[in-house]
C-alpha atoms as a PDB file:
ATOM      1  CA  UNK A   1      15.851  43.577  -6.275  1.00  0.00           C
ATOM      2  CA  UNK A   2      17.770  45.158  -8.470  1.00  0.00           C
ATOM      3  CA  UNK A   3      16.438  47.139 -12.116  1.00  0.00           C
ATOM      4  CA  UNK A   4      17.239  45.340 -15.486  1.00  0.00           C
ATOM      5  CA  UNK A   5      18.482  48.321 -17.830  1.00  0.00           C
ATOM      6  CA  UNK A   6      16.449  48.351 -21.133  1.00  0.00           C
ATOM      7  CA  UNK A   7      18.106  47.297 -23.639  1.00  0.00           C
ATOM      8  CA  UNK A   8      19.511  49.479 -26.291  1.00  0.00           C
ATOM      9  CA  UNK A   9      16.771  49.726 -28.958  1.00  0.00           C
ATOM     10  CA  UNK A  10      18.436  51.947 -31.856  1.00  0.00           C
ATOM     11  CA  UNK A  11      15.368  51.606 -34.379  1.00  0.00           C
ATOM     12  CA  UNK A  12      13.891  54.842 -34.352  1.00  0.00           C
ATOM     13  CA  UNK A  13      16.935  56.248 -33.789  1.00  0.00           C
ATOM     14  CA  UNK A  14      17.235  57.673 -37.325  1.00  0.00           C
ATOM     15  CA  UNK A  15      13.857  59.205 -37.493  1.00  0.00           C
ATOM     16  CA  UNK A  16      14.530  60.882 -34.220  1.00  0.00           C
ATOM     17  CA  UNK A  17      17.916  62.375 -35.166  1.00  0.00           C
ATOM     18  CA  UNK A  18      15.870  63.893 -38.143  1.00  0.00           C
ATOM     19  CA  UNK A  19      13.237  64.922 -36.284  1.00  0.00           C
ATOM     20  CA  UNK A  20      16.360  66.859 -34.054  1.00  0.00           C
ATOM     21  CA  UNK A  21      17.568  68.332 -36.884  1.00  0.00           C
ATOM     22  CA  UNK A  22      14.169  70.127 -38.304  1.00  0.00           C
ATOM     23  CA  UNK A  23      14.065  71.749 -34.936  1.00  0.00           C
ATOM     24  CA  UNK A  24      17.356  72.978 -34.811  1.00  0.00           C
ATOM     25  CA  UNK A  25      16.848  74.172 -38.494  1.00  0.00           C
ATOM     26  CA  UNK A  26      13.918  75.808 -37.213  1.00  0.00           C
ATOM     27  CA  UNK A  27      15.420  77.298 -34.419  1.00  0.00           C
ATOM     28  CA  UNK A  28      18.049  79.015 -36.591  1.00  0.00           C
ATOM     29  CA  UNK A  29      15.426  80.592 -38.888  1.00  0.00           C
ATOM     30  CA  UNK A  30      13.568  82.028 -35.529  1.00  0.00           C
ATOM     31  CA  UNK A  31      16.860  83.469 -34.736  1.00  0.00           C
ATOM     32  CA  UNK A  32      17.508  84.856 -37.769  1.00  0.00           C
ATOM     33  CA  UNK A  33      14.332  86.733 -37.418  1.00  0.00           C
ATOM     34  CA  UNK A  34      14.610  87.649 -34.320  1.00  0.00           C
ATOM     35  CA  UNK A  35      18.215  89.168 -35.170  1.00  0.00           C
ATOM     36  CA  UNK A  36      16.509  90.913 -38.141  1.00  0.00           C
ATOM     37  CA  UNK A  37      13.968  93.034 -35.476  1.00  0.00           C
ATOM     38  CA  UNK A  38      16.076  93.538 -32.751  1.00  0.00           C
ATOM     39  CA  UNK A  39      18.261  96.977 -32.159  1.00  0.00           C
ATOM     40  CA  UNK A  40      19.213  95.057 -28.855  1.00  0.00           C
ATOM     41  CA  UNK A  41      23.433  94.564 -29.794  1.00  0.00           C
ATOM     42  CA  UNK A  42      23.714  91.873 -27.105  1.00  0.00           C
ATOM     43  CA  UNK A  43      20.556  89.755 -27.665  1.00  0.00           C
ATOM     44  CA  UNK A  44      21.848  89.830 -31.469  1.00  0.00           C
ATOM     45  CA  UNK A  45      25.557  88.781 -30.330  1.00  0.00           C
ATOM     46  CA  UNK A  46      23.936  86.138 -27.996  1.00  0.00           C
ATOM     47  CA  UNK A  47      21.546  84.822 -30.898  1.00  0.00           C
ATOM     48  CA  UNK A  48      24.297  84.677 -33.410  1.00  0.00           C
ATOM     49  CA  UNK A  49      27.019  82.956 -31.292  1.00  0.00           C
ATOM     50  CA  UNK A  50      23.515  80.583 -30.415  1.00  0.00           C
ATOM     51  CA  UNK A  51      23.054  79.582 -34.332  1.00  0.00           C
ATOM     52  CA  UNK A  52      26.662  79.195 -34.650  1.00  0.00           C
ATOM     53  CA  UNK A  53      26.635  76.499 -32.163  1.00  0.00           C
ATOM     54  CA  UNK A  54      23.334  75.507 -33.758  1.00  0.00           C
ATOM     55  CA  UNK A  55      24.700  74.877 -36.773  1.00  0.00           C
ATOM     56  CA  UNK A  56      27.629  73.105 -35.142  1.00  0.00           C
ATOM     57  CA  UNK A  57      25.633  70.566 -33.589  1.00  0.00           C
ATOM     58  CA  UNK A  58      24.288  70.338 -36.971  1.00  0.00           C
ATOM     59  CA  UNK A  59      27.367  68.801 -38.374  1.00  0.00           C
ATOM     60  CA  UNK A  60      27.162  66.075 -35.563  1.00  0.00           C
ATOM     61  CA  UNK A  61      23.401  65.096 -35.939  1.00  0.00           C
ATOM     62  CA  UNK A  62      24.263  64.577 -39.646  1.00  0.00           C
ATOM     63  CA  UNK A  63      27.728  62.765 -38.967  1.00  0.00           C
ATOM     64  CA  UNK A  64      25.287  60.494 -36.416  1.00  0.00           C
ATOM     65  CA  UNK A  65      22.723  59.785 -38.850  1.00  0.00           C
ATOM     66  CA  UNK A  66      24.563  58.530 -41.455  1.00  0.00           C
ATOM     67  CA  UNK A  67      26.435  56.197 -38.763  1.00  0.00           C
ATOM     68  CA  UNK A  68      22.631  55.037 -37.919  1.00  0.00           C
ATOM     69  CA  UNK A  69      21.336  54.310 -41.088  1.00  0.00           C
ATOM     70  CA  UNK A  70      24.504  52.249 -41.670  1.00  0.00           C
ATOM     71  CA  UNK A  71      23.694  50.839 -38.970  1.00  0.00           C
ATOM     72  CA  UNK A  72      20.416  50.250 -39.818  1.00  0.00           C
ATOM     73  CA  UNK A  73      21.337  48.511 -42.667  1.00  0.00           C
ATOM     74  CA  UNK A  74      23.932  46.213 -41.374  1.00  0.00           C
ATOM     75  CA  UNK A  75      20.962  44.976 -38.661  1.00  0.00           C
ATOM     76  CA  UNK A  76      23.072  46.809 -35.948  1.00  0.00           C
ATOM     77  CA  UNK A  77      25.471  44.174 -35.745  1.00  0.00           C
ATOM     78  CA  UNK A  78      28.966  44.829 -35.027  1.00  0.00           C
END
């Protein structure tokens, strides 16, 4: 017997993409702390090339949500 995939439901896609975001925002201001305490050179190298990267990925998520709430709005039709 073989396992039906699921289909592709893209509804909530949106609000999880933003919820992505917030935490990668976060993530970069708990950096930037942490590179504001530290006298450790390499964990502040390693936690700057991180949020550069961060904010990287950034550019996708919000590249990805706008695609999805067109999307949206079209009734993800193609």
């Amino acid at each position: 017997m073989k396992d039906k995939p699921n289909p592709d439901d893209r509804r909530d896609n949106v609000e999880k993409i933003e919820y992505n975001i917030g935490q990668t925002l976060k993530n970069i201001d708990l950096a930037e702390e942490m590179i504001e305490k530290t006298d450790d050179e390499k964990m502040k190298r390693d936690l700057i090339e991180k949020n550069e990267r961060r904010r990287e990925a950034l550019k996708g998520m919000r590249e990805e949500i706008r695609e999805e709430a067109i999307a949206r709005e079209r009734g993800y039709k193609n």
